[in-house]
N, C-alpha and C. Protein backbone atom coordinates (compact mmCIF):
# COMPACT_ATOMS: atom_id res chain seq x y z
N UNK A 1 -88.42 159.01 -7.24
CA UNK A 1 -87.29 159.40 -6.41
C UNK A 1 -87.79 160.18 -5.19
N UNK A 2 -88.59 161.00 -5.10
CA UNK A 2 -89.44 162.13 -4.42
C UNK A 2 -89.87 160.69 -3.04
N UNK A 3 -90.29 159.63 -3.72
CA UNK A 3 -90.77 158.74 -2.17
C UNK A 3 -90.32 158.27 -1.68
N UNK A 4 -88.77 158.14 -1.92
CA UNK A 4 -87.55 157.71 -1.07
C UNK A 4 -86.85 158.76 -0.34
N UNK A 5 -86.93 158.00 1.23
CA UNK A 5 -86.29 158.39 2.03
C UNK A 5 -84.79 158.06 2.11
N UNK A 6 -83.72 159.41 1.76
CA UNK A 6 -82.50 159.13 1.47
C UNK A 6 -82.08 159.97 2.74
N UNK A 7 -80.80 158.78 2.90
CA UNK A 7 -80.08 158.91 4.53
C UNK A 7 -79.21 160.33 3.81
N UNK A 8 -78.47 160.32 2.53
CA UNK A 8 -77.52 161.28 2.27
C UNK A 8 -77.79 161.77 0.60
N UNK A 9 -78.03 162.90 0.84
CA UNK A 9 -77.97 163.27 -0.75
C UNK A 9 -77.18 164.08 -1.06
N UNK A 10 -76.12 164.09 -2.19
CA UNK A 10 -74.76 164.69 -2.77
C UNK A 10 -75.41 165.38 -3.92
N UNK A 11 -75.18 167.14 -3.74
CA UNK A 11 -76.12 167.68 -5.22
C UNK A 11 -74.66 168.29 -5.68
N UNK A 12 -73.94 167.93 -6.49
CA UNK A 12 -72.98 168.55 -7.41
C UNK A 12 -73.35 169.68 -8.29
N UNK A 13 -72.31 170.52 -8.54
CA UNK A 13 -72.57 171.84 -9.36
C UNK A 13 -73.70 172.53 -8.73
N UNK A 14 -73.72 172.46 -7.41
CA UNK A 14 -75.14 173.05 -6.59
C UNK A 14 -75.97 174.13 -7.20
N UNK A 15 -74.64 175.39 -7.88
CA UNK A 15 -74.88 176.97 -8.13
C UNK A 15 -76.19 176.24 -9.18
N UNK A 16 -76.42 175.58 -9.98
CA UNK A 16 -77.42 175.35 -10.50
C UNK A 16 -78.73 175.66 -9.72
N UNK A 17 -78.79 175.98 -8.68
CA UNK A 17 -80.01 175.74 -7.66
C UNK A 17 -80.05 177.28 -7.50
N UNK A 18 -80.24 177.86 -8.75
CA UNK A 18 -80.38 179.33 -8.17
C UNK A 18 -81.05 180.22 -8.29
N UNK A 19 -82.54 179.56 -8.99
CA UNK A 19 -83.22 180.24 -9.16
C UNK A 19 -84.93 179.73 -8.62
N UNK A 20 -85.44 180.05 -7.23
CA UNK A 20 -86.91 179.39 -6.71
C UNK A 20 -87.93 179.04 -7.81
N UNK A 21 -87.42 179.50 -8.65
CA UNK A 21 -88.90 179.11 -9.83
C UNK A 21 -88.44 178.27 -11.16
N UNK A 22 -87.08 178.06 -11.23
CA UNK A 22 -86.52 176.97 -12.12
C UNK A 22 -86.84 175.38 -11.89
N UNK A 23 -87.54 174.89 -12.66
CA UNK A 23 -87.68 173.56 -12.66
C UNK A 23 -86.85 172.10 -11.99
N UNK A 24 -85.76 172.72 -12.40
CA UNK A 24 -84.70 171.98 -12.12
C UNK A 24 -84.25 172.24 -10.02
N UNK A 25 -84.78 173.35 -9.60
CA UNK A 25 -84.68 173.57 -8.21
C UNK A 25 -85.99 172.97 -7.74
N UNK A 26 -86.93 173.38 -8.64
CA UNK A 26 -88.07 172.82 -7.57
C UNK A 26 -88.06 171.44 -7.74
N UNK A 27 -87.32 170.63 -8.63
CA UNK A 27 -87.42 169.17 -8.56
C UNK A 27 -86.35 169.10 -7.20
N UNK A 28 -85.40 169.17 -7.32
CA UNK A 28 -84.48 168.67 -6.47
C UNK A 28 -84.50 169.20 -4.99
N UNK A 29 -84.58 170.53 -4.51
CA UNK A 29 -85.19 171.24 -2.95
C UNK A 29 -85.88 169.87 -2.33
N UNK A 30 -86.96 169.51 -2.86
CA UNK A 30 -87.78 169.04 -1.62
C UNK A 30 -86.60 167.52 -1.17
N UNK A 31 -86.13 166.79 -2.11
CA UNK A 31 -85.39 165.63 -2.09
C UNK A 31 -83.95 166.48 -0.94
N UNK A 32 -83.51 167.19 -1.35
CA UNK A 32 -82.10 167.59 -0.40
C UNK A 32 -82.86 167.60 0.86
N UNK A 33 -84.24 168.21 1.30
CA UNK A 33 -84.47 168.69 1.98
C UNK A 33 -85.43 167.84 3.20
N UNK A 34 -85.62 166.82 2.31
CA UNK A 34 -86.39 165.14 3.05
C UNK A 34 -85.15 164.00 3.69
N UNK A 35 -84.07 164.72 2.93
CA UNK A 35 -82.67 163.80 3.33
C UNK A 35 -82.31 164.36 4.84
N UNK A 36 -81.42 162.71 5.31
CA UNK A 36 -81.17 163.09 6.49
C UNK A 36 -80.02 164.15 6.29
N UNK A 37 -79.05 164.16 6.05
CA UNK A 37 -78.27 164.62 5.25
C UNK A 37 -77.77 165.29 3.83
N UNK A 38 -77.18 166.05 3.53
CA UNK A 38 -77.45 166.74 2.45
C UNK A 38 -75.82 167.74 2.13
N UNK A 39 -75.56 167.40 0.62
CA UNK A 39 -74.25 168.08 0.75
C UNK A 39 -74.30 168.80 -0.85
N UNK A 40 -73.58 170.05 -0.71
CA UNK A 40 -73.99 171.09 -1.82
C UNK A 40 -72.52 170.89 -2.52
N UNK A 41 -72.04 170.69 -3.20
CA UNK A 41 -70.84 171.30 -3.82
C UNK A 41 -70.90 171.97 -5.20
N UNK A 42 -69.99 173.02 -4.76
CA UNK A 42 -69.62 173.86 -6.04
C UNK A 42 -68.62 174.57 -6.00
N UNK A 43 -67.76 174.43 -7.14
CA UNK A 43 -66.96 175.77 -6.90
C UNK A 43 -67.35 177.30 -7.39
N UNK A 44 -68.61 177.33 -7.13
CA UNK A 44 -68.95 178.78 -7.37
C UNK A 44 -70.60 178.67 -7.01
N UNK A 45 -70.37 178.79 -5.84
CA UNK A 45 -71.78 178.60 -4.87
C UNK A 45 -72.39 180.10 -5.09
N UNK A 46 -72.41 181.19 -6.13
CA UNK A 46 -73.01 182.05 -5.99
C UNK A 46 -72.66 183.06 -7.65
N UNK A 47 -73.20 183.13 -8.37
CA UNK A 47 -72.56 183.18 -10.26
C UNK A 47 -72.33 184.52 -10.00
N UNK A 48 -73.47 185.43 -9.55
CA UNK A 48 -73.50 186.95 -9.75
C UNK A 48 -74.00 187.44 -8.64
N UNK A 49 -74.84 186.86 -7.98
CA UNK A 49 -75.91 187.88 -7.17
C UNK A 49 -76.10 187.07 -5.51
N UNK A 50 -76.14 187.92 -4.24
CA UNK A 50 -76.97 187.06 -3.20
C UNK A 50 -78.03 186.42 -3.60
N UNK A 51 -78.88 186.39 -4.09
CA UNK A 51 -79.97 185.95 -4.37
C UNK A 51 -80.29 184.41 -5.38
N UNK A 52 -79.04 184.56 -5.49
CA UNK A 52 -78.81 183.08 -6.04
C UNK A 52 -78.14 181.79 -5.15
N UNK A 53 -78.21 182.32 -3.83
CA UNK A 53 -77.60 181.57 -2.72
C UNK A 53 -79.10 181.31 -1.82
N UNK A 54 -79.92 181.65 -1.88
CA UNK A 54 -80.88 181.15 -0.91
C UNK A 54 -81.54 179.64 -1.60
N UNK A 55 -81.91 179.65 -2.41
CA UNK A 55 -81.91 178.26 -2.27
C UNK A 55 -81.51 176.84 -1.75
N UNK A 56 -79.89 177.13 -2.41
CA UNK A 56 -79.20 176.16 -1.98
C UNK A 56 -78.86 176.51 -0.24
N UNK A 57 -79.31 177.43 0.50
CA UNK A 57 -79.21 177.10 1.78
C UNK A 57 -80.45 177.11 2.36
N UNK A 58 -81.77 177.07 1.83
CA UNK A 58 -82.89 176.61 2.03
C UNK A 58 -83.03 175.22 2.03
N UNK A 59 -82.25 174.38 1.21
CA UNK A 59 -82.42 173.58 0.65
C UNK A 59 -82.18 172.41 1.56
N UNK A 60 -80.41 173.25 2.41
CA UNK A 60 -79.36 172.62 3.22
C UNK A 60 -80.26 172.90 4.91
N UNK A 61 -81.44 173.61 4.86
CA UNK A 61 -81.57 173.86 6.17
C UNK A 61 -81.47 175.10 6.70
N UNK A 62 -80.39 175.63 5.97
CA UNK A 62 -78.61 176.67 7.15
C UNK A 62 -79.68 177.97 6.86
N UNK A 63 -80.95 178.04 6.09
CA UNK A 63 -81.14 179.63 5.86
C UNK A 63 -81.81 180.09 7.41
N UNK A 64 -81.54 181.62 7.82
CA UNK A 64 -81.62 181.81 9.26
C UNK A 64 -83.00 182.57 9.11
N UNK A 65 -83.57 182.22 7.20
CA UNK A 65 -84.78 183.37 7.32
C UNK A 65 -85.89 181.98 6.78
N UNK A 66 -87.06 182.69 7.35
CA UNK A 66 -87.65 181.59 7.02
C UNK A 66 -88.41 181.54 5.56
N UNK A 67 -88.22 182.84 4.61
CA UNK A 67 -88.87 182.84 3.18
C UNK A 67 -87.45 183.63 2.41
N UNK A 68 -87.95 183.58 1.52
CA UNK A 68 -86.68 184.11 0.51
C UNK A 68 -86.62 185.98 1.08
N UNK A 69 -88.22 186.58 1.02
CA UNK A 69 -88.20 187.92 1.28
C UNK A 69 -87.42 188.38 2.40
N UNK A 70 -87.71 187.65 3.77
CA UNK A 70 -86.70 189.09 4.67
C UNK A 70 -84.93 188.46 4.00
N UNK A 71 -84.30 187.11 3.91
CA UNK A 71 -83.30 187.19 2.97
C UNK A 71 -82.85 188.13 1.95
N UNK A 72 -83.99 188.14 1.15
CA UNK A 72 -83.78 189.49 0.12
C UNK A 72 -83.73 190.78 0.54
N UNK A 73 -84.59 191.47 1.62
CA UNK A 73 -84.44 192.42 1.74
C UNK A 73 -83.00 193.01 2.33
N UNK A 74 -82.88 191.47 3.18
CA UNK A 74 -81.15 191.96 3.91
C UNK A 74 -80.26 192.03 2.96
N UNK A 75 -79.96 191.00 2.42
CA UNK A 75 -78.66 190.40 1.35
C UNK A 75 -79.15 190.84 0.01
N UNK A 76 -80.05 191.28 -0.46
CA UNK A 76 -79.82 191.60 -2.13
C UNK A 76 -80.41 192.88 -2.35
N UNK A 77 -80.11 194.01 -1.02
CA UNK A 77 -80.95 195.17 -1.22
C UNK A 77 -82.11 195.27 -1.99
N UNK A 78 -82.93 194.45 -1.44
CA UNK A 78 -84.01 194.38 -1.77
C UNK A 78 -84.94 195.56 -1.65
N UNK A 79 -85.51 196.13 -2.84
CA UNK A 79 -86.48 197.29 -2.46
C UNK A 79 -88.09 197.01 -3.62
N UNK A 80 -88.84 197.94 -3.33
CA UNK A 80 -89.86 198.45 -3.94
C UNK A 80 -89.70 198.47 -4.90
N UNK A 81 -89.83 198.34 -7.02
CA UNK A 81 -89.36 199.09 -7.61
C UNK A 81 -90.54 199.34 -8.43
N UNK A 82 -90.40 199.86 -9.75
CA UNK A 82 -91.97 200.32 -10.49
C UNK A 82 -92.59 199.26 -10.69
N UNK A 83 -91.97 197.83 -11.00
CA UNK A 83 -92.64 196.96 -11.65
C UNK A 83 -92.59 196.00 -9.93
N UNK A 84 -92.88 196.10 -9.26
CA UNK A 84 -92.74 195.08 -7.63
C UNK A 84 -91.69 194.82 -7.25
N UNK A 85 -91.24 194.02 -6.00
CA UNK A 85 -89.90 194.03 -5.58
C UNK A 85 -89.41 193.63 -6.57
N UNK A 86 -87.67 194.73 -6.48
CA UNK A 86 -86.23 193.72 -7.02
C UNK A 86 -85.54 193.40 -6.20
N UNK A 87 -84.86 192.23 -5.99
CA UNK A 87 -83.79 191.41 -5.44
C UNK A 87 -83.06 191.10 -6.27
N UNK A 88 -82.52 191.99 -7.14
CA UNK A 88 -81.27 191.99 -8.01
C UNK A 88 -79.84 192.70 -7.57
N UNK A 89 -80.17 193.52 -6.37
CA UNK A 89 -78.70 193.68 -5.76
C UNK A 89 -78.02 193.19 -4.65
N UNK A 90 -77.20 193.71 -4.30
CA UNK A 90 -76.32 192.92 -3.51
C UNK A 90 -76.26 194.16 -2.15
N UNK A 91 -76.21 193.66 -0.38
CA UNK A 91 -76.22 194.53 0.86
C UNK A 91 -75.50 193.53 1.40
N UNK A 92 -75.00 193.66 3.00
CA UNK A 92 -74.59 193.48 4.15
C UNK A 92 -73.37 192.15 3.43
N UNK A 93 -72.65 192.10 2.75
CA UNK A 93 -71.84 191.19 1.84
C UNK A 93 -70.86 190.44 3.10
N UNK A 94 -70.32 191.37 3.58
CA UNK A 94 -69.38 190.79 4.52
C UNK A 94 -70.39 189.97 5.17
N UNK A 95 -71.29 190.35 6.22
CA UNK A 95 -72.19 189.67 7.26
C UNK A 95 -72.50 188.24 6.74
N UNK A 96 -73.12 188.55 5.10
CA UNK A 96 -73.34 187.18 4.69
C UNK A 96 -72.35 186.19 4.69
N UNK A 97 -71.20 186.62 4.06
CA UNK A 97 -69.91 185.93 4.03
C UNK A 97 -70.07 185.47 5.32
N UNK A 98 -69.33 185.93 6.64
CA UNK A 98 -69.84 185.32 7.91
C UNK A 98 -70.82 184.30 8.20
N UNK A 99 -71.76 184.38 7.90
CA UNK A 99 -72.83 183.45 8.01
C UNK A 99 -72.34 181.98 7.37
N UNK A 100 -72.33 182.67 5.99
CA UNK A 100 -71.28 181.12 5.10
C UNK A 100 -70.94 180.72 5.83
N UNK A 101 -69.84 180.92 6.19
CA UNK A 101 -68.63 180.52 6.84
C UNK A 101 -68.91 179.44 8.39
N UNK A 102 -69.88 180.44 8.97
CA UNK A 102 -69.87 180.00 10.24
C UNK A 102 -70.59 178.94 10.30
N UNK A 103 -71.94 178.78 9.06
CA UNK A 103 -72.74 177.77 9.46
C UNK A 103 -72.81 176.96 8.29
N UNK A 104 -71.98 177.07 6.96
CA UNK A 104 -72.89 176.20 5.60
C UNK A 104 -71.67 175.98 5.12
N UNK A 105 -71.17 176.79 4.82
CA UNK A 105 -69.85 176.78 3.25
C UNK A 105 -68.57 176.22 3.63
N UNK A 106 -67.58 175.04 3.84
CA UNK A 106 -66.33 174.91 3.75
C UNK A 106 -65.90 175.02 2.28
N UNK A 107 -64.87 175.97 2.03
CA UNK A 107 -64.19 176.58 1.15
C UNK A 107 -62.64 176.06 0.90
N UNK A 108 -62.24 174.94 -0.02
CA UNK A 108 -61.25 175.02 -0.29
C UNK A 108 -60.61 175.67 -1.08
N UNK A 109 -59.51 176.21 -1.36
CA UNK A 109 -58.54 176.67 -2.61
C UNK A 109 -57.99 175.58 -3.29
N UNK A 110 -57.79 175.87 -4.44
CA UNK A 110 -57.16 175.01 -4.91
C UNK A 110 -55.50 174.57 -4.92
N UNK A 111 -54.51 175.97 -4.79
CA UNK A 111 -53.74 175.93 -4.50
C UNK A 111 -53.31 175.40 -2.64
N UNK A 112 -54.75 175.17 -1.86
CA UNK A 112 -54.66 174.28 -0.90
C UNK A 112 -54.42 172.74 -0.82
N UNK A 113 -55.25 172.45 -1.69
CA UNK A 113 -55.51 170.98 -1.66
C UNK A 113 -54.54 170.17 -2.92
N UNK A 114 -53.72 171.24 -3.81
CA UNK A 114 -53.78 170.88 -4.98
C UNK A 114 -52.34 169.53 -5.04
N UNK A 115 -51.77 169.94 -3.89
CA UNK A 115 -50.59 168.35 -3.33
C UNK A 115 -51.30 167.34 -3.33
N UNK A 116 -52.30 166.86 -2.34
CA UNK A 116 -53.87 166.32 -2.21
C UNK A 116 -53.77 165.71 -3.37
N UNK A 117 -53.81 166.38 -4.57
CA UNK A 117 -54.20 165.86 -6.13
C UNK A 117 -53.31 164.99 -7.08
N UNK A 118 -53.87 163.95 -7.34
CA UNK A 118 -53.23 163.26 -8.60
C UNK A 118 -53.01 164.05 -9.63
N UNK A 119 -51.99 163.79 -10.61
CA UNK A 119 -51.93 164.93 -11.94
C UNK A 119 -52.93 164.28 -12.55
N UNK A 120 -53.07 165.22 -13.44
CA UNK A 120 -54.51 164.60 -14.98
C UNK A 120 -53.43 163.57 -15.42
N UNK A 121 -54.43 162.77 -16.14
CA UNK A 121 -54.19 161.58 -17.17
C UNK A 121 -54.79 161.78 -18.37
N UNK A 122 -54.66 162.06 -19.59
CA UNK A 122 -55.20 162.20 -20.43
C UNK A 122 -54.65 161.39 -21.57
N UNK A 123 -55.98 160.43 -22.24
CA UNK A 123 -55.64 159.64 -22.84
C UNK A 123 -56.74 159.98 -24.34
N UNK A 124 -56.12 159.12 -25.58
CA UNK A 124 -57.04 159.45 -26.44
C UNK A 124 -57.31 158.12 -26.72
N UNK A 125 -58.59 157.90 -26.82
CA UNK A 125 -59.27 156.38 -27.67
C UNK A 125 -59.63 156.43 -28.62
N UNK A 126 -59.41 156.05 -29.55
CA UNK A 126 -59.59 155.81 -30.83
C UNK A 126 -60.74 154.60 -31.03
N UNK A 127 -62.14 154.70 -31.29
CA UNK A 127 -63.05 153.89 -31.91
C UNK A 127 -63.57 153.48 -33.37
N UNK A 128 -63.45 152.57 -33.59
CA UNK A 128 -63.71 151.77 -35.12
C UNK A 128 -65.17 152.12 -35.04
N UNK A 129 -65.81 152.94 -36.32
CA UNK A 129 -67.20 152.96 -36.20
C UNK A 129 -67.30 151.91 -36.52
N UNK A 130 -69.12 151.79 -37.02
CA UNK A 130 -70.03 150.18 -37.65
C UNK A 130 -69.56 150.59 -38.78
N UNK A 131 -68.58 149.33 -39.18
CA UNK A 131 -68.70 149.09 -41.19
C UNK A 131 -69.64 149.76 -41.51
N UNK A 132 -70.63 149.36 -41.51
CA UNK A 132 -71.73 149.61 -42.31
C UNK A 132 -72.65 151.05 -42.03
N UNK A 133 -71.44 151.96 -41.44
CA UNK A 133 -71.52 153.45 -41.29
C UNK A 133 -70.63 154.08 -42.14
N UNK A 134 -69.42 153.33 -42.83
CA UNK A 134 -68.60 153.54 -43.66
C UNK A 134 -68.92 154.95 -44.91
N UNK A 135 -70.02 154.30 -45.77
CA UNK A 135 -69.96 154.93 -46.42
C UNK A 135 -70.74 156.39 -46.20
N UNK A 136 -72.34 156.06 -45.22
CA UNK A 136 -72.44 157.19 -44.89
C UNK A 136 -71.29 158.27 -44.16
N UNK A 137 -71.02 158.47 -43.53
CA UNK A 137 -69.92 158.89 -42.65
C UNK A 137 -68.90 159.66 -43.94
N UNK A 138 -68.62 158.20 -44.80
CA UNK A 138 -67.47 159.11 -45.93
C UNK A 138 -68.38 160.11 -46.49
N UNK A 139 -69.56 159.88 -47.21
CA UNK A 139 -70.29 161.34 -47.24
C UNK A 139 -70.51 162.54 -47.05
N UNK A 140 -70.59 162.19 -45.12
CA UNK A 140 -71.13 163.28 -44.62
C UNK A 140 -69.12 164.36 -44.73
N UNK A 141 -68.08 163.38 -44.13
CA UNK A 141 -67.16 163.80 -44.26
C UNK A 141 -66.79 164.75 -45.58
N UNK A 142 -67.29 164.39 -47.06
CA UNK A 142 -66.69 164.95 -48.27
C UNK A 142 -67.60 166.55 -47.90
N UNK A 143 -69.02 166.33 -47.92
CA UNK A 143 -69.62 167.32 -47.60
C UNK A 143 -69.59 168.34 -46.70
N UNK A 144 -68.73 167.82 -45.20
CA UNK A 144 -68.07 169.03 -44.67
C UNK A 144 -67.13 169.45 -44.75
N UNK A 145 -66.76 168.93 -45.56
CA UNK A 145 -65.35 169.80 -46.36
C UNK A 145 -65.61 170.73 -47.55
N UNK A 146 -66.98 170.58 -48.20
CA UNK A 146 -67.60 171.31 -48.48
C UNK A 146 -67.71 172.45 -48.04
N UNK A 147 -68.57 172.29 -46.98
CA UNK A 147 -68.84 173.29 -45.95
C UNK A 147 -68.03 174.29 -45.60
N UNK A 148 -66.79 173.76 -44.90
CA UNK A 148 -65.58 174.38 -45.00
C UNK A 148 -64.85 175.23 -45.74
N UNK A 149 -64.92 174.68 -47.10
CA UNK A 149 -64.91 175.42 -48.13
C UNK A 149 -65.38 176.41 -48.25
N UNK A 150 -67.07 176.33 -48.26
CA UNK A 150 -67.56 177.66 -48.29
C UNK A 150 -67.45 178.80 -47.29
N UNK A 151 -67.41 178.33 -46.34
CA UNK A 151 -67.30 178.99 -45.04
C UNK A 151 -66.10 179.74 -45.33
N UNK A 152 -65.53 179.39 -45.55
CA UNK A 152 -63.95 180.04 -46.09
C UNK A 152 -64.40 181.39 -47.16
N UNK A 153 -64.97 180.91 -48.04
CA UNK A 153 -64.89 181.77 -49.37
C UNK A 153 -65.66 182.92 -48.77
N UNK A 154 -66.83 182.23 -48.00
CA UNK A 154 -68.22 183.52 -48.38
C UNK A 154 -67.64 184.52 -46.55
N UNK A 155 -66.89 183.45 -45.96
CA UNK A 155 -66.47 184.99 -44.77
C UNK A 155 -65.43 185.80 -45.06
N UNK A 156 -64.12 185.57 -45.98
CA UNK A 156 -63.34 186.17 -47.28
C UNK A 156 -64.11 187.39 -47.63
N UNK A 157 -65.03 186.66 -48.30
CA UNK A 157 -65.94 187.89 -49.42
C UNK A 157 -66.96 188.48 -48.63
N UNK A 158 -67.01 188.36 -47.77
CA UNK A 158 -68.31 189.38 -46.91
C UNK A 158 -67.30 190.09 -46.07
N UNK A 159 -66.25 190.26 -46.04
CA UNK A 159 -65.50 191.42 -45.21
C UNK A 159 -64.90 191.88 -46.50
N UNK A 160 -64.50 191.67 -47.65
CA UNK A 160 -64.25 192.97 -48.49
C UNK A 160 -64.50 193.40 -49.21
N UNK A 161 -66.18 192.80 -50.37
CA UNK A 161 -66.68 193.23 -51.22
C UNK A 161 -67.68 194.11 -50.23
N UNK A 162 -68.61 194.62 -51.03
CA UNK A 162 -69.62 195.74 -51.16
C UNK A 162 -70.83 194.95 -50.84
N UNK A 163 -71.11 193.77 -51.05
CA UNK A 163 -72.26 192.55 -51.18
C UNK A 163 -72.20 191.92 -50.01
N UNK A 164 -71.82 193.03 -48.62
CA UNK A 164 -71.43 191.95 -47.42
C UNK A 164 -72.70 191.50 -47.31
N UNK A 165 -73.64 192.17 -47.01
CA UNK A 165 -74.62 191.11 -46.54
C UNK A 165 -75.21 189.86 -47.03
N UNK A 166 -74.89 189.75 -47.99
CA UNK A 166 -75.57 188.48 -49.34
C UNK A 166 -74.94 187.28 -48.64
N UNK A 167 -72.96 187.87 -48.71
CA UNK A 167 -72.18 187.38 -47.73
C UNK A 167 -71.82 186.46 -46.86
N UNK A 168 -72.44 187.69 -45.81
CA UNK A 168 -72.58 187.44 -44.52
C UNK A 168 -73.92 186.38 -44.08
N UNK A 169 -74.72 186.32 -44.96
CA UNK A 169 -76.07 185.45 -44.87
C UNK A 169 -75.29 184.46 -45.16
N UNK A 170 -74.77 183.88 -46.41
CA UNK A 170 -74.39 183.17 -46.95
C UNK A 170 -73.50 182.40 -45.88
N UNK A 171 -72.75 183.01 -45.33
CA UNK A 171 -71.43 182.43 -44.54
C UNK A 171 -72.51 181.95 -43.04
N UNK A 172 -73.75 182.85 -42.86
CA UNK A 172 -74.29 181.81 -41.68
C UNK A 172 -74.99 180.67 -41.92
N UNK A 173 -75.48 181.00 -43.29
CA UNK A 173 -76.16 179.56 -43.39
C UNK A 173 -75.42 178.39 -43.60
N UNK A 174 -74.05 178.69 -44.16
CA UNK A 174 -73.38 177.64 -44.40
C UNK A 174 -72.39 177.06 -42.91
N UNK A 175 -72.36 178.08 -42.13
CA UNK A 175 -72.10 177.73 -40.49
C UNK A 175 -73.60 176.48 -39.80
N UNK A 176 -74.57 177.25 -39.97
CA UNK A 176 -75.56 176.33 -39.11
C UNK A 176 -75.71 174.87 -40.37
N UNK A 177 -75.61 174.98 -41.57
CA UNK A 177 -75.68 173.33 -42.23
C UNK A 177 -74.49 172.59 -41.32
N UNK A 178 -73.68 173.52 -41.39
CA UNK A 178 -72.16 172.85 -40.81
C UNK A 178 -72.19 172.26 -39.59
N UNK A 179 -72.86 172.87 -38.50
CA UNK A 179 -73.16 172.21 -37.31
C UNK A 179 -74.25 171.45 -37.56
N UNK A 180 -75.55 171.63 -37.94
CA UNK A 180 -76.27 170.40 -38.58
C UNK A 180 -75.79 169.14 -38.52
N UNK A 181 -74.75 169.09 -39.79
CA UNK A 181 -74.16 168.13 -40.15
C UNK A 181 -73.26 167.14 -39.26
N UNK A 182 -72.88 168.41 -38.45
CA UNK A 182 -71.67 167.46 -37.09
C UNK A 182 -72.61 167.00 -36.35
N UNK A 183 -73.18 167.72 -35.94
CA UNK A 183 -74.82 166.80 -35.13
C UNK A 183 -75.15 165.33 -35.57
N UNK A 184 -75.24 165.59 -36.74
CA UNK A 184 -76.02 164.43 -37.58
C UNK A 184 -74.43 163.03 -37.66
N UNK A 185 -73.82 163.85 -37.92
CA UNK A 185 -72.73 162.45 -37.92
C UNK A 185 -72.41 161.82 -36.32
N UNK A 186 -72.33 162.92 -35.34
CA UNK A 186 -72.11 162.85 -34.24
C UNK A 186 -73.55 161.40 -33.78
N UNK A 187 -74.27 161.67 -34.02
CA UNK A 187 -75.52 161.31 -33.47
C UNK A 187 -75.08 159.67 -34.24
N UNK A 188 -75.08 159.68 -35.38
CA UNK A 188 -74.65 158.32 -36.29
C UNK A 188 -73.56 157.13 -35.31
N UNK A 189 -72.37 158.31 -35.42
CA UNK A 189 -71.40 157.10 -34.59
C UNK A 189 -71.76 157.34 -33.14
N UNK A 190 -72.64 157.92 -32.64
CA UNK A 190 -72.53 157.64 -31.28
C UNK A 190 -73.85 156.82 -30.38
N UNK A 191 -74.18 155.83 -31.97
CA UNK A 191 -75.16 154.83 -31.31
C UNK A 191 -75.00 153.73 -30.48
């Protein structure tokens, strides 16, 4: 993918791009950034921190700094600390906002666009597994009802006997077989 030259690249759920040393950014940066074009969407272009926004406008071009550091030092009060710089806080918030605005981010609301919108459709499908999943499947089914069962009894008895912890073990191990098990059937019919 990396040796194709793409006229337009669309990166959805962008905020994913928010960390310079995550795998998943350094695959995708150089590709947004070889494109002629390049479009970020998210509805939450920023989770917690400035510092989770330079990427994705490194990425787009729009950053006005040319390394993450003088960025950090402006926008994430960036300082000195015992263990080397932190860029874990947040400075000049409004200014940045501005910047968004003026050069990277169109921002819809939802209560803007939301006429714009078709209503949901929500439908349920019903699939016939393989026959010949039948009986496994009825198995795994009797056995999480099992499960259930216990799960029931041993979180009961670990909030009011004296033996919570025996319990309380008891009631997790019989939680993680339980997801195990949905895994395992899940995985069955969804060949």
């Amino acid at each position: 993918i990396r040796k194709r030259a793409f006229k337009v690249v669309i990166a959805d759920e962008s905020h994913y791009l928010k960390s310079l040393e995550a795998r998943r950014t350094k695959a995708i940066v150089p590709i947004l950034k070889a494109a002629k074009r390049a479009l970020l969407l998210t509805g939450t272009p920023a989770m917690s921190r400035p510092c989770e926004l330079f990427p994705q406008l490194d990425s787009i071009g729009q950053s006005v700094f040319p390394s993450f550091r003088p960025f950090g030092l402006r926008y994430c009060a960036g300082h000195k600390g015992k263990f080397g710089w932190d860029f874990s806080g947040a400075s000049h918030l409004q200014e940045l906002h501005t910047l968004l605005q003026e050069s990277a981010m169109i921002r819809r609301l939802k209560a803007d666009v939301l006429q714009e919108l078709s209503p949901k459709h929500r439908h349920l499908v019903y699939l016939d597994p393989d026959p010949s999943l039948l009986p496994s499947l009825s198995d795994g089914l009797d056995e999480l009802r099992d499960l259930q069962r216990s799960l029931a009894i041993h979180s009961s008895s670990s909030s009011s006997s004296s033996s919570s912890k025996f319990g309380g073990r008891m009631a997790r191990e019989a939680y993680r077989a339980k997801q195990t098990l949905v895994s395992q059937l899940y995985g069955q019919t969804a060949r």
